[in-house]
C-alpha atoms as a PDB file:
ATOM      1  CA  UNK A   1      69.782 111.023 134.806  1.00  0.00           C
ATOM      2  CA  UNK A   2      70.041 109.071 131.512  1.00  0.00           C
ATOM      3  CA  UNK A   3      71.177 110.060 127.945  1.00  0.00           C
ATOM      4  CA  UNK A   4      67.802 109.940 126.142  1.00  0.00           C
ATOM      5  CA  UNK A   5      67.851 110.283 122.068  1.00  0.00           C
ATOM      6  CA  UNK A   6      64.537 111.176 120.974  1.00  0.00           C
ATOM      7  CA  UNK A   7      63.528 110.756 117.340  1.00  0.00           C
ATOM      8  CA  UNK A   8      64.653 113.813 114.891  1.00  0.00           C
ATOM      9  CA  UNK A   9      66.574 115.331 117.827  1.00  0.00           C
ATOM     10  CA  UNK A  10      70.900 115.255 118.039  1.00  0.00           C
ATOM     11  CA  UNK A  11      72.790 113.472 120.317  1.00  0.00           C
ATOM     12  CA  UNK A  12      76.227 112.438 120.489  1.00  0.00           C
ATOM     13  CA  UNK A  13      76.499 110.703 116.788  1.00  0.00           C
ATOM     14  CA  UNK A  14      76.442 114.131 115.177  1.00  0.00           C
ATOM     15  CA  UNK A  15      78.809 115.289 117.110  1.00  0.00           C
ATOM     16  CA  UNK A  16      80.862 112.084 115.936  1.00  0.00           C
ATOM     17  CA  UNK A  17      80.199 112.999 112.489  1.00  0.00           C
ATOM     18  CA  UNK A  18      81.241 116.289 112.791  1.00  0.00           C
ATOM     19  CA  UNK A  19      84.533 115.435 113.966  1.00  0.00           C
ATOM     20  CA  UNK A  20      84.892 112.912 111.803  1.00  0.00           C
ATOM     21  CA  UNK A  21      84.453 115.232 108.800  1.00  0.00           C
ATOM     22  CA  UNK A  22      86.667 117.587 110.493  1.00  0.00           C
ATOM     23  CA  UNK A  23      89.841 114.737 110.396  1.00  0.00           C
ATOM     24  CA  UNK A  24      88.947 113.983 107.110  1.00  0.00           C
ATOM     25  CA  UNK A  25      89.168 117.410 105.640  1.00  0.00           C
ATOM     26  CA  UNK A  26      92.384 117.764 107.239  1.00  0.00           C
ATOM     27  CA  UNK A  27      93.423 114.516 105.570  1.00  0.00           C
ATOM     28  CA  UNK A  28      92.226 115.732 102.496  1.00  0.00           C
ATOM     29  CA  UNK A  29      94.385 118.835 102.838  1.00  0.00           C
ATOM     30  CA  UNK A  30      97.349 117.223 103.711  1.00  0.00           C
ATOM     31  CA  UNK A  31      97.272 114.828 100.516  1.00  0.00           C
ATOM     32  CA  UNK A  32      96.701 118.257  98.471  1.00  0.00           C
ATOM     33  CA  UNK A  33      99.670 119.665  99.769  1.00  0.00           C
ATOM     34  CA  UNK A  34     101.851 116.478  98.309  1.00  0.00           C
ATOM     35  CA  UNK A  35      99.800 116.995  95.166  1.00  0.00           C
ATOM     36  CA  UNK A  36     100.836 120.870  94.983  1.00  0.00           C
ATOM     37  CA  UNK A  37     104.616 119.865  95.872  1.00  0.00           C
ATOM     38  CA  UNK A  38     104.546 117.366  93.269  1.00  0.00           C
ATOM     39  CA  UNK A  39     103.313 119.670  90.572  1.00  0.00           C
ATOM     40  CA  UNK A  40     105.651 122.738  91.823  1.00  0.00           C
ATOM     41  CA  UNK A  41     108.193 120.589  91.287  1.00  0.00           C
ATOM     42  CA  UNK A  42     107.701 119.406  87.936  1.00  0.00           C
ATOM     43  CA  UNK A  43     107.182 123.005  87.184  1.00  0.00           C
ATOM     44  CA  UNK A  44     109.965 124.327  88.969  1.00  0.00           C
ATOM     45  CA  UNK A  45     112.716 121.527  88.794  1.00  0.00           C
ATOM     46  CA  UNK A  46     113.824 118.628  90.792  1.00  0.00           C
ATOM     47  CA  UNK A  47     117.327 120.539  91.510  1.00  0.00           C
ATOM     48  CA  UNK A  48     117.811 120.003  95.454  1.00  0.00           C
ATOM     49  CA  UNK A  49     117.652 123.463  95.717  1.00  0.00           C
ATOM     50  CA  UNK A  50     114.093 123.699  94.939  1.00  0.00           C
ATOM     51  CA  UNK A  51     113.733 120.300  96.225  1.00  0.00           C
ATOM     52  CA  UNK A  52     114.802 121.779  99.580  1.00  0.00           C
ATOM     53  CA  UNK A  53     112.646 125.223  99.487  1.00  0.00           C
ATOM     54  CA  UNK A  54     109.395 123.518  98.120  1.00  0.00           C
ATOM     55  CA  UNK A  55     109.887 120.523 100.808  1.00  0.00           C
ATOM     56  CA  UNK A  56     110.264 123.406 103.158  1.00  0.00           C
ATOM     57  CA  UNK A  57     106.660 124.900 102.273  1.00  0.00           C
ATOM     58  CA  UNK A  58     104.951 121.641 102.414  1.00  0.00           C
ATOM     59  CA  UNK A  59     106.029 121.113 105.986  1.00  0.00           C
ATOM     60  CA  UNK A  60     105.424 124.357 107.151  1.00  0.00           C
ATOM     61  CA  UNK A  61     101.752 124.344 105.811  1.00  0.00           C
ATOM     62  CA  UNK A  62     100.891 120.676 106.622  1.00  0.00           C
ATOM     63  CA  UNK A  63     103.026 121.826 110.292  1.00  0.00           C
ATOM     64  CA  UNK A  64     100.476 124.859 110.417  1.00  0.00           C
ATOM     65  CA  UNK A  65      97.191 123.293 109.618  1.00  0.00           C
ATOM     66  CA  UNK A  66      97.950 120.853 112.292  1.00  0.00           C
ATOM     67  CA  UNK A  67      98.130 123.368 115.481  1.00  0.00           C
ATOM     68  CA  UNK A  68      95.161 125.056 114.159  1.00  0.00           C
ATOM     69  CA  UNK A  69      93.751 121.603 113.594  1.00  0.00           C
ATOM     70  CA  UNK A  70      94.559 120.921 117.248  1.00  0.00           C
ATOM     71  CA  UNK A  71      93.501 123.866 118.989  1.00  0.00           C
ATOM     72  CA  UNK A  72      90.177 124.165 117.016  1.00  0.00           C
ATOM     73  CA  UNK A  73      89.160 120.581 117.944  1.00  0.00           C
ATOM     74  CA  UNK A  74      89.817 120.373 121.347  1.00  0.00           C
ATOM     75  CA  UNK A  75      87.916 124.276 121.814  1.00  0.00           C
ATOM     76  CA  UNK A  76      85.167 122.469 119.870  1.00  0.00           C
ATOM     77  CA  UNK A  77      84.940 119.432 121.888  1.00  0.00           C
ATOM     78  CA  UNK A  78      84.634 122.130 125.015  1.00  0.00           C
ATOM     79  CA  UNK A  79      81.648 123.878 123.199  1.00  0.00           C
ATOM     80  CA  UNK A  80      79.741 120.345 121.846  1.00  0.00           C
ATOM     81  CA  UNK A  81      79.687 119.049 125.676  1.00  0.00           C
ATOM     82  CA  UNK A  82      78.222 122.879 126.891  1.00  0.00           C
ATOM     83  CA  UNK A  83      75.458 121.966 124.409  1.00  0.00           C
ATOM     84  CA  UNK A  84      75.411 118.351 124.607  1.00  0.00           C
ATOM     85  CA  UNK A  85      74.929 117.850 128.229  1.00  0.00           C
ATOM     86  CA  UNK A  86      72.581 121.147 129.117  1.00  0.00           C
ATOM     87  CA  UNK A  87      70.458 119.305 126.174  1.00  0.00           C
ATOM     88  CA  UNK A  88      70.345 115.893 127.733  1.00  0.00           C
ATOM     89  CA  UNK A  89      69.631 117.161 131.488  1.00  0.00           C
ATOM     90  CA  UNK A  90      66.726 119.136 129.815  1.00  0.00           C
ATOM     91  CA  UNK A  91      65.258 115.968 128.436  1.00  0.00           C
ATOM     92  CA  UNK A  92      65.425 114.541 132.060  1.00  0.00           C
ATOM     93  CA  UNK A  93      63.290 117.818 132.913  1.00  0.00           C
ATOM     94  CA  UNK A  94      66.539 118.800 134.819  1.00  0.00           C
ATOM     95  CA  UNK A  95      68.191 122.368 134.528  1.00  0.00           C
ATOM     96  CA  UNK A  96      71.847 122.129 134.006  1.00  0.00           C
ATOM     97  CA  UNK A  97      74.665 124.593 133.536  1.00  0.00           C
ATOM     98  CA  UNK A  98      78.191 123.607 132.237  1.00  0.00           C
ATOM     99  CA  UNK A  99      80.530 125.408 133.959  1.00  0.00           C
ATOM    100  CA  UNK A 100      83.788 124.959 135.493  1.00  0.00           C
ATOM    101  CA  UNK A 101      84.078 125.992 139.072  1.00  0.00           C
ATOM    102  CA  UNK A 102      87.328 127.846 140.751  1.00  0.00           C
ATOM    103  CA  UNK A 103      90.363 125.795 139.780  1.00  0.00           C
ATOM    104  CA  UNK A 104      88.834 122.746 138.034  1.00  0.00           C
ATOM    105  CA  UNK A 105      89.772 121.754 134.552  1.00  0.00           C
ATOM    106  CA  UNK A 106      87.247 121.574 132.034  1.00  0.00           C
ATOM    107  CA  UNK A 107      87.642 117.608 131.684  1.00  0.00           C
ATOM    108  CA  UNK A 108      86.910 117.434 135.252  1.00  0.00           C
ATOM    109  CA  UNK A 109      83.930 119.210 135.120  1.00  0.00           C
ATOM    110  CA  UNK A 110      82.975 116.822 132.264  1.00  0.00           C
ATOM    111  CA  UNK A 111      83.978 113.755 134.447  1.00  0.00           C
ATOM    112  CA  UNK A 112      82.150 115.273 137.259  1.00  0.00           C
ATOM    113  CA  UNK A 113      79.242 115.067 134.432  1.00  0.00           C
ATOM    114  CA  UNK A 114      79.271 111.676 133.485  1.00  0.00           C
ATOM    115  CA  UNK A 115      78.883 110.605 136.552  1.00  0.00           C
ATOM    116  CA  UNK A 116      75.730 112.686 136.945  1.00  0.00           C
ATOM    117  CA  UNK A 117      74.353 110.579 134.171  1.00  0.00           C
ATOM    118  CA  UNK A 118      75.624 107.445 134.774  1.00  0.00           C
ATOM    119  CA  UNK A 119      78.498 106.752 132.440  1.00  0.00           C
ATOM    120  CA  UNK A 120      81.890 105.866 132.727  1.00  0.00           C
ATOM    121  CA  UNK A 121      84.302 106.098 129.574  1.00  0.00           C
ATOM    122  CA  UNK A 122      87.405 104.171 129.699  1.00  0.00           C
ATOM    123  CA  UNK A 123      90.494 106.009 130.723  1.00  0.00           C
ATOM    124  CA  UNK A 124      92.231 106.348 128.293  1.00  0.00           C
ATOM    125  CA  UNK A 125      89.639 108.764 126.772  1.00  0.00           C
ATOM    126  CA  UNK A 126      89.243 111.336 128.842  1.00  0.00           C
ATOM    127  CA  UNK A 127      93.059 111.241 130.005  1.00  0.00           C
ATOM    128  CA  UNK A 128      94.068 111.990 125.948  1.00  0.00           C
ATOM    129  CA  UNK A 129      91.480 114.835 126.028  1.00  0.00           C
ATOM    130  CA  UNK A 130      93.046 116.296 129.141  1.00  0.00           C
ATOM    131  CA  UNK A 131      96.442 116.014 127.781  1.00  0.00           C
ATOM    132  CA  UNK A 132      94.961 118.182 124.789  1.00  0.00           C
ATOM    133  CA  UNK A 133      93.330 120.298 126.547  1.00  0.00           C
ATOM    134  CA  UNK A 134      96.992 121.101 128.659  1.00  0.00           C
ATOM    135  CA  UNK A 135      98.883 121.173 125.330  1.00  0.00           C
ATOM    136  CA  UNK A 136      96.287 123.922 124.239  1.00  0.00           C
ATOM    137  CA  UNK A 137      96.482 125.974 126.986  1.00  0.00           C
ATOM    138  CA  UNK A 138     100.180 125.687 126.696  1.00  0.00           C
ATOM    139  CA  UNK A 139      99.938 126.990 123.344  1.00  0.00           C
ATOM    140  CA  UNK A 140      98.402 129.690 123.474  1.00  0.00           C
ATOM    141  CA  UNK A 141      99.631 130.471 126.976  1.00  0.00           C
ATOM    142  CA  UNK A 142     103.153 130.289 127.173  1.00  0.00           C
ATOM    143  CA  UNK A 143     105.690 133.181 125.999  1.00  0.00           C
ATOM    144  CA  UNK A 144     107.315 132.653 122.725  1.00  0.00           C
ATOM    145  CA  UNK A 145     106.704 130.319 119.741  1.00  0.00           C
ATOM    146  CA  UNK A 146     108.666 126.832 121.291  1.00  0.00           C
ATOM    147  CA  UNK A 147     108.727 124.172 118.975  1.00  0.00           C
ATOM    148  CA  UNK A 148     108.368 121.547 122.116  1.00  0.00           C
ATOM    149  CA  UNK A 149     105.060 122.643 121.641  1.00  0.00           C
ATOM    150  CA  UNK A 150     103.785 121.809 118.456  1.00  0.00           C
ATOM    151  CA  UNK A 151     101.912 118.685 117.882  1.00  0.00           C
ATOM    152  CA  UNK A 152     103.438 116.303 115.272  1.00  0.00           C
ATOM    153  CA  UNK A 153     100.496 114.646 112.824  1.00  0.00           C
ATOM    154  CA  UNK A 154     100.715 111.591 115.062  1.00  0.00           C
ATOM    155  CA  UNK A 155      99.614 113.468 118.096  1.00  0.00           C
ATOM    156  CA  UNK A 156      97.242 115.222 115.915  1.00  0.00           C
ATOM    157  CA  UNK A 157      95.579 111.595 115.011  1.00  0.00           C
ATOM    158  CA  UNK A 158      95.572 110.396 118.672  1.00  0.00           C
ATOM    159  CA  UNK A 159      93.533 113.522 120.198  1.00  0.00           C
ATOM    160  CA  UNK A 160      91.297 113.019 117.562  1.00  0.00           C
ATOM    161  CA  UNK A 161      90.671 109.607 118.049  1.00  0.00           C
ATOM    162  CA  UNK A 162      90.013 110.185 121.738  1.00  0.00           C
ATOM    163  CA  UNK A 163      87.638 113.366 120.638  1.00  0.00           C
ATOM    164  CA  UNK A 164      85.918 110.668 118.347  1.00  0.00           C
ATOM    165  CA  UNK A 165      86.293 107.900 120.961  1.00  0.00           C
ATOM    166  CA  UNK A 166      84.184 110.444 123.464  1.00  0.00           C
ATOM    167  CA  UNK A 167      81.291 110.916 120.906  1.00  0.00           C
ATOM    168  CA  UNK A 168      81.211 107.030 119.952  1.00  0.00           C
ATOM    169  CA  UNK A 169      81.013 105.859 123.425  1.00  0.00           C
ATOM    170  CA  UNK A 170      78.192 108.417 124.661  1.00  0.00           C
ATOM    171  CA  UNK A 171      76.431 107.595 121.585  1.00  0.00           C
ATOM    172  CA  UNK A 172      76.519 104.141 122.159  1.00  0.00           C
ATOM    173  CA  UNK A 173      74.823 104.690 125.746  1.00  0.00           C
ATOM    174  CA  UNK A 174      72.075 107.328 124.672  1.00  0.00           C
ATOM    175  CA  UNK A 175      69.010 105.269 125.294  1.00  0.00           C
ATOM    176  CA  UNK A 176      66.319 106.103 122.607  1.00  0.00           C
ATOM    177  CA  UNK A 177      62.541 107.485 123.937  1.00  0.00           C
ATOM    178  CA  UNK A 178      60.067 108.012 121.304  1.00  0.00           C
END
């Protein structure tokens, strides 16, 4: 099978888009936050009192945004490759159904996938996306709020990257059929 784009009909670059917009609203957020410090501050007082409390806030929020960040994008990425690759069988007049069998990990279902049409992604791609996809299920599985388990905004930028890396690269193979 082959990743065919056909004129007026999505493929992978939307889905690059879309996460793309996604990271920037988050970016956007985050340099609000600083902005709402900054102006609670000058409202409040610089005493390191407040200093401390409103520095407190910040983090919390910009620490907050980030796991939801996390956990929506990598539950998103799941949901774009149900559609994405169902869609691209279909346009090779193949039925396909994206489901992971007894035991197998939903990035090796989509590896399983790739090869079904022909693509291989580097590494590093797919291994970042399973290490999200562990650090999600660890969040949401695992008893008690651990704070081993959050994702710093550094880890936040790397999955995303690979999540963006992942759209780029099947984009760049979809092979375009009028």
């Amino acid at each position: 099978m082959q990743l065919i784009k056909r004129f007026l009909e999505s493929g992978a670059a939307v889905n690059y888009i879309q996460v793309s917009h996604r990271q920037t609203a988050i970016e956007y957020t985050i340099a609000g936050t600083a902005k709402i410090l900054d102006a609670n501050l000058d409202m409040l007082g610089r005493d390191p009192i407040t200093s401390e409390m409103e520095g407190t806030m910040q983090a919390w929020v910009v620490e907050t945004l980030l796991q939801g960040a996390y956990v929506r994008e990598y539950h998103l990425w799941e949901k774009d490759c149900k559609a994405y690759f169902p869609a691209m069988a279909e346009r090779n007049g193949v039925t396909m159904v994206i489901k992971a069998k007894g035991g197998q990990s939903f990035t090796e279902l989509v590896k399983e996938t790739l090869v079904a049409f022909d693509v291989a992604l580097p590494n590093d791609i797919l291994t970042a996306i399973e290490q999200m996809r562990q650090r999600v299920n660890t969040m949401k599985h695992e008893a008690g709020l651990e704070l081993e388990h959050f994702v710093t905004e550094s880890e936040y930028r790397e999955a995303i990257s690979a999540v963006e890396g992942f759209w780029e690269q099947l984009a760049s193979r979809e092979r375009f059929i009028a």
